[in-house]
N, C-alpha and C. Protein backbone atom coordinates (compact mmCIF):
# COMPACT_ATOMS: atom_id res chain seq x y z
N UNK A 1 3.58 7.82 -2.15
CA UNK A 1 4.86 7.37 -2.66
C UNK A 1 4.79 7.13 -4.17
N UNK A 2 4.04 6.42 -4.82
CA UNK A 2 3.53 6.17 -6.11
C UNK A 2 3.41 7.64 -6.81
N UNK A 3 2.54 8.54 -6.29
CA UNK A 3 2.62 9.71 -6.83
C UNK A 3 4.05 10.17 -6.95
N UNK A 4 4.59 10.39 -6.29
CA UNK A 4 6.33 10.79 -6.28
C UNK A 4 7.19 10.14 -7.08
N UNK A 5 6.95 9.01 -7.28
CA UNK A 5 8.04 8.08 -8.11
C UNK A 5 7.26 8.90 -9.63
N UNK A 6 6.14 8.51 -9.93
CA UNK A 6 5.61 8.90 -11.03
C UNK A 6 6.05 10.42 -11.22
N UNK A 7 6.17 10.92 -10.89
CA UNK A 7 6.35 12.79 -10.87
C UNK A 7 7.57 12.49 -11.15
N UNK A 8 8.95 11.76 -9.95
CA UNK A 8 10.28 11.69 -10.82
C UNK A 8 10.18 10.86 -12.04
N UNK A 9 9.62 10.11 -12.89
CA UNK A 9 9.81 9.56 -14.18
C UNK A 9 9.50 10.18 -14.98
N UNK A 10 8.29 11.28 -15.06
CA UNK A 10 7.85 12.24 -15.68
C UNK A 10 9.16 13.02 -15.85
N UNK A 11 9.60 13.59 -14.99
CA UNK A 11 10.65 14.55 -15.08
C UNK A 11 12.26 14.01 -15.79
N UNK A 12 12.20 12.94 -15.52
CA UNK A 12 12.91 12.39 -16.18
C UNK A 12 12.89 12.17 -17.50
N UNK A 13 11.64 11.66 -18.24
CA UNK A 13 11.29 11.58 -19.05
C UNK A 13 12.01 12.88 -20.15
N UNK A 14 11.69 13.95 -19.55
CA UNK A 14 11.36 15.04 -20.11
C UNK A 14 13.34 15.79 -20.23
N UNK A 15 13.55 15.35 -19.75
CA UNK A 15 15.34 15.72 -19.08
C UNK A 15 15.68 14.80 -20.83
N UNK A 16 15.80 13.62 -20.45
CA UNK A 16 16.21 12.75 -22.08
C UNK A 16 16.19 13.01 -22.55
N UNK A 17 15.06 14.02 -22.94
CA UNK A 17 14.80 14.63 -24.21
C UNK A 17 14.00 13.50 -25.31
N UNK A 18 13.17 13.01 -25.55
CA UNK A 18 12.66 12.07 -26.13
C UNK A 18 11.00 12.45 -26.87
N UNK A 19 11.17 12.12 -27.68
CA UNK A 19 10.02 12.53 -28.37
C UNK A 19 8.88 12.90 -27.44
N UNK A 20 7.65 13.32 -27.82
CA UNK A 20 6.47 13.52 -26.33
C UNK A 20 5.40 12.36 -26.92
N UNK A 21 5.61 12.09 -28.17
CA UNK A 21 4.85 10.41 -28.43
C UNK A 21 5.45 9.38 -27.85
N UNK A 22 7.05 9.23 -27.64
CA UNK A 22 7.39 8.12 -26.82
C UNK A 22 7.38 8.51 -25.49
N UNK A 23 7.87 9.78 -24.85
CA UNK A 23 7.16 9.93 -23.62
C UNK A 23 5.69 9.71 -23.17
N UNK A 24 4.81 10.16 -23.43
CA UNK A 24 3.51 9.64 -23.08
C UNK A 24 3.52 8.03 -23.06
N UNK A 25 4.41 7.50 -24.12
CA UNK A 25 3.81 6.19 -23.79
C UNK A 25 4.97 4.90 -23.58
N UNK A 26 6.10 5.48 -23.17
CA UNK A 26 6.72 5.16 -21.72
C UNK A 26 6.08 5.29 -20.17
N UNK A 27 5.38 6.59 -20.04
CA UNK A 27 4.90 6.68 -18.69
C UNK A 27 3.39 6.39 -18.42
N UNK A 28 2.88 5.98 -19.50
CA UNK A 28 1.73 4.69 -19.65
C UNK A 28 1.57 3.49 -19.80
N UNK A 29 3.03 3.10 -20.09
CA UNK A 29 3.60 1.89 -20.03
C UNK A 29 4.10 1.75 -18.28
N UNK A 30 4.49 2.85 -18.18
CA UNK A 30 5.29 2.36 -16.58
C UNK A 30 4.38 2.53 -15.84
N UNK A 31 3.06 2.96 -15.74
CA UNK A 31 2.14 3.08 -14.42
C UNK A 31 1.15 2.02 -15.47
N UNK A 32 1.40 1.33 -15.82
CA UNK A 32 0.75 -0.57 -16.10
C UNK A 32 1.82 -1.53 -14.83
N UNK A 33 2.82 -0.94 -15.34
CA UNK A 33 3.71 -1.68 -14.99
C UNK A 33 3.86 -1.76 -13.36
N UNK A 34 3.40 -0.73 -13.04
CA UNK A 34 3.71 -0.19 -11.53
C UNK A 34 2.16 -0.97 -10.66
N UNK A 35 1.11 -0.60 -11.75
CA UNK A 35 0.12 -1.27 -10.78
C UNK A 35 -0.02 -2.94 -11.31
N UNK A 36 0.46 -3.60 -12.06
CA UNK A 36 0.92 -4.82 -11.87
C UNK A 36 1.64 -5.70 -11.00
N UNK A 37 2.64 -4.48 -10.59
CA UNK A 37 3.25 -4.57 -9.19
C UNK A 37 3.02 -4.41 -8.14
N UNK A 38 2.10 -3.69 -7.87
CA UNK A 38 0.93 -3.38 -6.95
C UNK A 38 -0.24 -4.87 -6.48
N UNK A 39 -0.21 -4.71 -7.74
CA UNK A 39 -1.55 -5.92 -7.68
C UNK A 39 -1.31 -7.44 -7.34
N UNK A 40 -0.11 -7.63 -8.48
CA UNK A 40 0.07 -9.51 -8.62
C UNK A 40 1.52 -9.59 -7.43
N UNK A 41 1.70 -8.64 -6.91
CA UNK A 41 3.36 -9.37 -6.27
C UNK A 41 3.04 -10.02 -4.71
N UNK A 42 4.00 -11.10 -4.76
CA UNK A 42 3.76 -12.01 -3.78
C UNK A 42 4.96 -11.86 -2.83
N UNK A 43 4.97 -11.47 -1.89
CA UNK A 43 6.53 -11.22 -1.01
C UNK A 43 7.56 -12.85 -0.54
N UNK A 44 8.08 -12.36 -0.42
CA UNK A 44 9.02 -13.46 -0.15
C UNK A 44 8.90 -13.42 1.70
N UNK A 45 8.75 -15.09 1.88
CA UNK A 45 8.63 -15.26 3.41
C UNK A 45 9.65 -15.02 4.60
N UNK A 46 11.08 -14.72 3.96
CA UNK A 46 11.82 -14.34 4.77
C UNK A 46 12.07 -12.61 4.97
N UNK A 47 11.28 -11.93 3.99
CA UNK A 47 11.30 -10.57 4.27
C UNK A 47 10.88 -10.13 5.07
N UNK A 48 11.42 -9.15 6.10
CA UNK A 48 10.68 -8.42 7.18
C UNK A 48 9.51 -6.97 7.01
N UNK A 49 8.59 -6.78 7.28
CA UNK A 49 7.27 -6.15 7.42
C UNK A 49 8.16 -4.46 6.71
N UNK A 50 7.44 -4.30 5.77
CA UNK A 50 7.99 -3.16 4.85
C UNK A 50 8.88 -3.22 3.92
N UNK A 51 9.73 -4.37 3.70
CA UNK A 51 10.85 -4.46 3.20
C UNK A 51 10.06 -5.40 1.42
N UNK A 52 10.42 -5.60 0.44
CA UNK A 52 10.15 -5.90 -0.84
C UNK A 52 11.44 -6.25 -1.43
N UNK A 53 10.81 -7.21 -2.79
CA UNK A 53 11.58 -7.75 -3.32
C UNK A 53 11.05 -7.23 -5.00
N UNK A 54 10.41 -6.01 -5.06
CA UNK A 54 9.86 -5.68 -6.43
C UNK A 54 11.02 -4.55 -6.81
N UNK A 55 10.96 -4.52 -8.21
CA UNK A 55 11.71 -3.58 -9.07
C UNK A 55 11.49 -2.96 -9.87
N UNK A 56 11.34 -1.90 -10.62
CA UNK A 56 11.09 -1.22 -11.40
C UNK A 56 12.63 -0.17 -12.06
N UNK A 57 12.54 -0.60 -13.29
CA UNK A 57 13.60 0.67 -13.98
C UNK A 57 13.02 1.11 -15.41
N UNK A 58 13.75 2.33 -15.50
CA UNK A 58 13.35 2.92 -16.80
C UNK A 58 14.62 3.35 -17.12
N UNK A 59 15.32 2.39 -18.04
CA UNK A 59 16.69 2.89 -19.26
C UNK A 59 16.27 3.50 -20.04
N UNK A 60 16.93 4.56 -20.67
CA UNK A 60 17.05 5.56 -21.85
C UNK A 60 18.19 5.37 -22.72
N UNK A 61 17.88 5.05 -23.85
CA UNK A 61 19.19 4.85 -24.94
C UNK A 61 18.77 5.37 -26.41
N UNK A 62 19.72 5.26 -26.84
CA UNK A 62 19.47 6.03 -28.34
C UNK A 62 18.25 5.42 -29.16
N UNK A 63 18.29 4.17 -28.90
CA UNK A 63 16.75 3.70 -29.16
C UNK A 63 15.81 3.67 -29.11
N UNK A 64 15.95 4.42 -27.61
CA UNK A 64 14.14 4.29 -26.68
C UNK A 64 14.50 3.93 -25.39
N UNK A 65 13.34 4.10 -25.09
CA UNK A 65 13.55 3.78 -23.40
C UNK A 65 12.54 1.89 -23.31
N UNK A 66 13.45 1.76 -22.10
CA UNK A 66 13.13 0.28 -21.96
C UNK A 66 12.79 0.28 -20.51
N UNK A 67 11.50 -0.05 -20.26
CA UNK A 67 10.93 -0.31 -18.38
C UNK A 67 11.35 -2.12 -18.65
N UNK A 68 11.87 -1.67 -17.73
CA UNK A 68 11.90 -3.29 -16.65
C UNK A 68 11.12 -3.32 -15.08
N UNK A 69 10.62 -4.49 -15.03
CA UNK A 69 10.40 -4.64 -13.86
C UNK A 69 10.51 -6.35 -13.31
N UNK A 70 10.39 -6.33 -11.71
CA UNK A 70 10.82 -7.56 -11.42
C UNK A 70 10.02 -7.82 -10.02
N UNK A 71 9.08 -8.75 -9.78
CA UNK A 71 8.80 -9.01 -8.83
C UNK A 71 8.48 -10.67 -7.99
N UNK A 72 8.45 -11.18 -7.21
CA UNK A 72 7.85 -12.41 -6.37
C UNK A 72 6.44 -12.77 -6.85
N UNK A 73 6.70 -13.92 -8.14
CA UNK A 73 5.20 -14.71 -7.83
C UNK A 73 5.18 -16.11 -7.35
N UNK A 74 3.81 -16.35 -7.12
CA UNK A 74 3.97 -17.91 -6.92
C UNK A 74 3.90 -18.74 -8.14
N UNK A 75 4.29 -20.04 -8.09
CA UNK A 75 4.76 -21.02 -8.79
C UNK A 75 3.57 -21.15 -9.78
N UNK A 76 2.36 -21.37 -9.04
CA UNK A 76 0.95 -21.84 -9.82
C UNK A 76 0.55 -20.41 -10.83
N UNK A 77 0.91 -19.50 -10.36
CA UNK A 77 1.19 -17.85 -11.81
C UNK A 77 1.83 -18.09 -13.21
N UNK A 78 3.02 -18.82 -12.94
CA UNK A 78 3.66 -18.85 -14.48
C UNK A 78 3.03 -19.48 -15.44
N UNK A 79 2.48 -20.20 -15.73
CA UNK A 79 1.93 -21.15 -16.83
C UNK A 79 0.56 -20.07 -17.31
N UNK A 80 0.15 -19.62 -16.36
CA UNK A 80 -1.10 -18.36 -17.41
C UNK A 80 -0.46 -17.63 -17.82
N UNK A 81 0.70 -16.80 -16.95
CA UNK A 81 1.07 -15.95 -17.27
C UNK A 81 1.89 -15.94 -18.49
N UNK A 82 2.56 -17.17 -18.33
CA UNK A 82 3.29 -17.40 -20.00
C UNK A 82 2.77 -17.44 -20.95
N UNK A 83 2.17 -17.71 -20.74
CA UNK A 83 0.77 -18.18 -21.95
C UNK A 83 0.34 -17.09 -22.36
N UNK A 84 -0.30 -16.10 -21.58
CA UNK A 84 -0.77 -14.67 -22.04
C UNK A 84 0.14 -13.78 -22.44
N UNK A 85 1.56 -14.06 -22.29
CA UNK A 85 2.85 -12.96 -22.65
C UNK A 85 3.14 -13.32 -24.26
N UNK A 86 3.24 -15.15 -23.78
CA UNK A 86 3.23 -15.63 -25.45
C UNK A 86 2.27 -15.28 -26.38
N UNK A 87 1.13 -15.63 -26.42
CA UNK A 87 -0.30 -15.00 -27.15
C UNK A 87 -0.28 -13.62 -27.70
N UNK A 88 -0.08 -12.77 -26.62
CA UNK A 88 0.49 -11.30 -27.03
C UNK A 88 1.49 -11.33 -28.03
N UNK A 89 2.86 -11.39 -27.38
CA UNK A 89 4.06 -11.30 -28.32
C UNK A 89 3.64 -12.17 -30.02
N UNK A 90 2.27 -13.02 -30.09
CA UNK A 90 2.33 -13.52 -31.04
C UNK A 90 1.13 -12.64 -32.21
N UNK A 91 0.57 -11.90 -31.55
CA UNK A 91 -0.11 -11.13 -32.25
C UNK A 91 0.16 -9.60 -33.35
N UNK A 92 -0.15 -9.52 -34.31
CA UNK A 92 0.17 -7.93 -34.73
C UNK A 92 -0.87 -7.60 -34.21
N UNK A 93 -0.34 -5.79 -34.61
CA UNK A 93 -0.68 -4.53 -33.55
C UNK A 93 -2.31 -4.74 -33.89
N UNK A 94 -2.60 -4.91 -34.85
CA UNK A 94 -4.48 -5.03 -35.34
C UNK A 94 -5.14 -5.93 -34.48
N UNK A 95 -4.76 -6.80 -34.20
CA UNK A 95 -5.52 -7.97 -33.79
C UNK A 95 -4.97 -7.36 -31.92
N UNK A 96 -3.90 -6.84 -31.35
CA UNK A 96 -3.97 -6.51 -30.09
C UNK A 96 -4.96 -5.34 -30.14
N UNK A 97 -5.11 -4.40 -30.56
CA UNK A 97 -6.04 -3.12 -30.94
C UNK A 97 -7.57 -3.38 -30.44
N UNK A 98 -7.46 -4.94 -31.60
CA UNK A 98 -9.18 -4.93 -31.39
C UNK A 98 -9.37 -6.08 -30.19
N UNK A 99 -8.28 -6.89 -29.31
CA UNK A 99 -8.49 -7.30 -28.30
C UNK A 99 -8.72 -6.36 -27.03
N UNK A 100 -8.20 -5.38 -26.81
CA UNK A 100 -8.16 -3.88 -25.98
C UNK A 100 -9.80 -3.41 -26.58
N UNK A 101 -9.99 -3.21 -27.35
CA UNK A 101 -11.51 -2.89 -27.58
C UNK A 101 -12.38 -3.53 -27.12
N UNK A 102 -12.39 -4.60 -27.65
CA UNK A 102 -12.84 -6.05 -26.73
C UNK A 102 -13.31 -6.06 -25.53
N UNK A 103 -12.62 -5.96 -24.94
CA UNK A 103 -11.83 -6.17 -23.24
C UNK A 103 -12.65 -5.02 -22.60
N UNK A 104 -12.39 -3.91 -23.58
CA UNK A 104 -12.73 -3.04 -22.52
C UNK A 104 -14.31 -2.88 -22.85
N UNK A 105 -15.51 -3.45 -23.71
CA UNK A 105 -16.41 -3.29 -24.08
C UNK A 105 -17.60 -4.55 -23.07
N UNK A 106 -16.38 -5.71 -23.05
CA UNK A 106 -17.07 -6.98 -22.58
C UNK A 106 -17.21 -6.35 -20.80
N UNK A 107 -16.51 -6.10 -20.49
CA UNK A 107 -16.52 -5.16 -18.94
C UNK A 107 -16.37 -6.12 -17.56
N UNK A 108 -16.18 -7.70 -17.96
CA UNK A 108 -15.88 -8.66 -17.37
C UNK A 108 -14.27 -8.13 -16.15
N UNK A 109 -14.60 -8.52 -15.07
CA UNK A 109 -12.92 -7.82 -14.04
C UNK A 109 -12.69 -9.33 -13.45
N UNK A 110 -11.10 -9.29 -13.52
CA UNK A 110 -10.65 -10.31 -12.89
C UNK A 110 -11.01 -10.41 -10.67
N UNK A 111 -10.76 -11.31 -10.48
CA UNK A 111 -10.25 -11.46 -8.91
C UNK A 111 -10.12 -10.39 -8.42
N UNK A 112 -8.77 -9.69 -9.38
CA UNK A 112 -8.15 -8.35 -8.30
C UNK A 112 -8.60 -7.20 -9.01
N UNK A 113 -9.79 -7.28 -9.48
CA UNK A 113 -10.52 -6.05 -9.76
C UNK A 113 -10.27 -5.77 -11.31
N UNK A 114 -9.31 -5.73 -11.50
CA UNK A 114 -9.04 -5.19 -13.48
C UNK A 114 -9.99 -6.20 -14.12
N UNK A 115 -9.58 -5.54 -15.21
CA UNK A 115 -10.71 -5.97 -16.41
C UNK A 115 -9.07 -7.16 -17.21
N UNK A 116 -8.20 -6.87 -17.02
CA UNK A 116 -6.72 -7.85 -17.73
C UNK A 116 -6.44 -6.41 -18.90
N UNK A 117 -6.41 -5.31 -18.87
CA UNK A 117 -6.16 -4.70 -19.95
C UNK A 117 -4.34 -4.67 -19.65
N UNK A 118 -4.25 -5.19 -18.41
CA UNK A 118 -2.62 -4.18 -18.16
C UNK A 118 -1.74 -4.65 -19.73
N UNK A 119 -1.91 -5.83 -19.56
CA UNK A 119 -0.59 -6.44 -20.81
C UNK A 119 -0.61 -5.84 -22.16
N UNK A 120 -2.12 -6.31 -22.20
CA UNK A 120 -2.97 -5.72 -23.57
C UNK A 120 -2.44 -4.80 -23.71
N UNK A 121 -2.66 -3.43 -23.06
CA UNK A 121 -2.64 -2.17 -23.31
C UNK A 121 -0.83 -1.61 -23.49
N UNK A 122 -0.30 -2.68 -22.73
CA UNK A 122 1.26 -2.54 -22.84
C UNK A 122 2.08 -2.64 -24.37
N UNK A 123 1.35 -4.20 -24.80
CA UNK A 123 1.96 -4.67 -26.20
C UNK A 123 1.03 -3.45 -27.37
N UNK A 124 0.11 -2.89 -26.74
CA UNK A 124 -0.50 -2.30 -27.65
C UNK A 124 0.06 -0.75 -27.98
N UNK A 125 0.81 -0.45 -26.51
CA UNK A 125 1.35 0.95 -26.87
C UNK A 125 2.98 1.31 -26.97
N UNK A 126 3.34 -0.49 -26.86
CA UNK A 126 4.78 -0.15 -27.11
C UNK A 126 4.96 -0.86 -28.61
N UNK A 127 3.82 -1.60 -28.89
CA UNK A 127 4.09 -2.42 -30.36
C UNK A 127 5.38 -2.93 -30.36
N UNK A 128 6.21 -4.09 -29.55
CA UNK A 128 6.82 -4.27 -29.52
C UNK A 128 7.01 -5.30 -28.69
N UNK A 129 8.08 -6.60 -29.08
CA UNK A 129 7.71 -7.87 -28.33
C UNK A 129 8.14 -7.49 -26.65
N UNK A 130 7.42 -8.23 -25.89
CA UNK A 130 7.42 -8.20 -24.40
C UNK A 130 8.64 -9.31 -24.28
N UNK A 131 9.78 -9.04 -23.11
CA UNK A 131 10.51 -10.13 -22.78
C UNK A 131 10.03 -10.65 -21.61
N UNK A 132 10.67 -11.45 -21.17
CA UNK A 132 10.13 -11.91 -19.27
C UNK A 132 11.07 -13.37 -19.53
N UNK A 133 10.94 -13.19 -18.02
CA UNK A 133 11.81 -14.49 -17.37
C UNK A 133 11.45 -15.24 -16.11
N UNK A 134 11.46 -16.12 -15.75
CA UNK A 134 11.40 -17.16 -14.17
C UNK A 134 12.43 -17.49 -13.69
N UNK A 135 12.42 -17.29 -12.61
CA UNK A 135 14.05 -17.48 -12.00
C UNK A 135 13.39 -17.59 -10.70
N UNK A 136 13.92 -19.36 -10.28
CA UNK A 136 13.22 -19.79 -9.25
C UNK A 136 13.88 -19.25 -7.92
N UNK A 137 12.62 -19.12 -6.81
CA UNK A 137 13.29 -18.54 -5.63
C UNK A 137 13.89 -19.50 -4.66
N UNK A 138 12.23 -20.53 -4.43
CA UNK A 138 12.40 -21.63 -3.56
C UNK A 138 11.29 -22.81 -3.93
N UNK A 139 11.01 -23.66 -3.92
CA UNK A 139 9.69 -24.50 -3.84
C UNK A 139 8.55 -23.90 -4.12
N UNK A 140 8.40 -22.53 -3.84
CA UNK A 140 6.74 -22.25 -3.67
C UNK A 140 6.53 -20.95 -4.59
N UNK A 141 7.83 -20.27 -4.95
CA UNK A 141 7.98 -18.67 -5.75
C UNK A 141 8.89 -19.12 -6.71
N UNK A 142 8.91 -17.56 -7.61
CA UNK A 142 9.65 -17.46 -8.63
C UNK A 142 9.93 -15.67 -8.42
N UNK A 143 10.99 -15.84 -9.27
CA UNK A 143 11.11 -14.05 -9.40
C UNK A 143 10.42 -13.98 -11.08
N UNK A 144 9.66 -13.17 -11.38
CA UNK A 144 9.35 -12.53 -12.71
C UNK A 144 10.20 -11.13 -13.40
N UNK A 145 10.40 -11.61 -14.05
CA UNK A 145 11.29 -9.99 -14.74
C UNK A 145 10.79 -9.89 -16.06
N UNK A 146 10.25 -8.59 -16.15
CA UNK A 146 9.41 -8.05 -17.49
C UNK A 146 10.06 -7.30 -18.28
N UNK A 147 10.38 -6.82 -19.29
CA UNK A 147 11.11 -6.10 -20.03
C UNK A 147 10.20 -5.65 -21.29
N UNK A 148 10.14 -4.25 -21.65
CA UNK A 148 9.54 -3.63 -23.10
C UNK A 148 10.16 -2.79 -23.17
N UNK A 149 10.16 -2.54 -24.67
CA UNK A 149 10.82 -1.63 -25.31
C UNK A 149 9.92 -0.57 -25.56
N UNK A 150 9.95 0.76 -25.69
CA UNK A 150 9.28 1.86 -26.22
C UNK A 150 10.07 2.89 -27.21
N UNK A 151 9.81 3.46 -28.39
CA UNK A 151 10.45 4.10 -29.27
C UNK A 151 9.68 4.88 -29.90
C-alpha cells in the first residue's frame, strides 16, 4: 500500500509541473513523513481493527508544495516533541546540516529503531519553519498535525 501511495505522489508530483529540485525533496519530505506515521501513531480506542485516524496531504500552489500530516499521540509525546520541533524551527540551515551529520555519524537508534534523523532531515531539506499543533482528543491522546513547506 505504501508503495502505491508513494508511486501516486511521484506522479503527481510530476503532473504540477514543479521544479525536479523541489520534487525530489517534497517526496523525501513525504516518505519522512509517512514513516513517522508509521512509527509514532497511537490509534484511538474507539476505532475498530483496520480503521485509522492518520492523515497525510500534499497541496501544490504557486509557492510550493506543502505536506501535511495528522495523527493520534499520547499525552506524555508532546512536551519532547515540542521541544524538538521548537529547537529545529530555531536553528539555521548550518547548524541543522551539521546536526544530520552528527546524528548520522554518532549511530545511536531510538526505541523504535531510527537514529531521530526524520525531523532533522525534514527542516534540513525543506529549510523552512515546521508548523504543528495539539488538539486534544480525550484524557489520554492528542491529535498532532504537522505542516512544511517545500519550494
Amino acid at each position: 500500500m505504501l508503495n502505491a501511495l508513494l508511486e501516486i505522489a511521484e506522479q503527481k508530483l510530476h503532473v504540477i509541473g514543479c521544479e525536479t529540485k523541489t520534487r525530489k525533496k517534497a517526496f523525501n519530505i513525504l516518505v519522512e513523513c509517512l514513516q513517522n506515521l508509521f512509527k509514532h501513531s497511537n490509534e484511538h480506542p474507539n476505532l475498530q481493527e483496520g480503521e485509522s485516524t492518520d492523515i497525510i496531504m500534499m497541496l501544490a500552489g504557486d509557492d510550493g508544495i506543502r505536506i501535511a500530516t495528522g495523527n493520534t499521540i499520547d499525552k506524555s509525546q508532546m512536551r519532547p516533541l515540542q521541544e524538538r520541533l521548537e529547537h529545529l524551527n530555531k536553528q539555521g540551515t548550518e547548524v541543522i546540516r551539521k546536526q544530520y551529520q552528527e546524528r548520522l555519524v554518532d549511530g545511536k537508534f531510538s526505541e523504535e529503531g531510527g537514529a531521530g534523523l526524520g525531523f532533522i532531515d525534514i527542516a534540513r531539506k525543506s529549510g523552512k519553519q515546521m508548523e504543528y499543533c495539539f488538539s486534544p482528543l480525550d484524557d489520554e491522546r492528542l491529535f498532532f498535525t504537522f505542516n512544511v513547506k517545500v519550494s
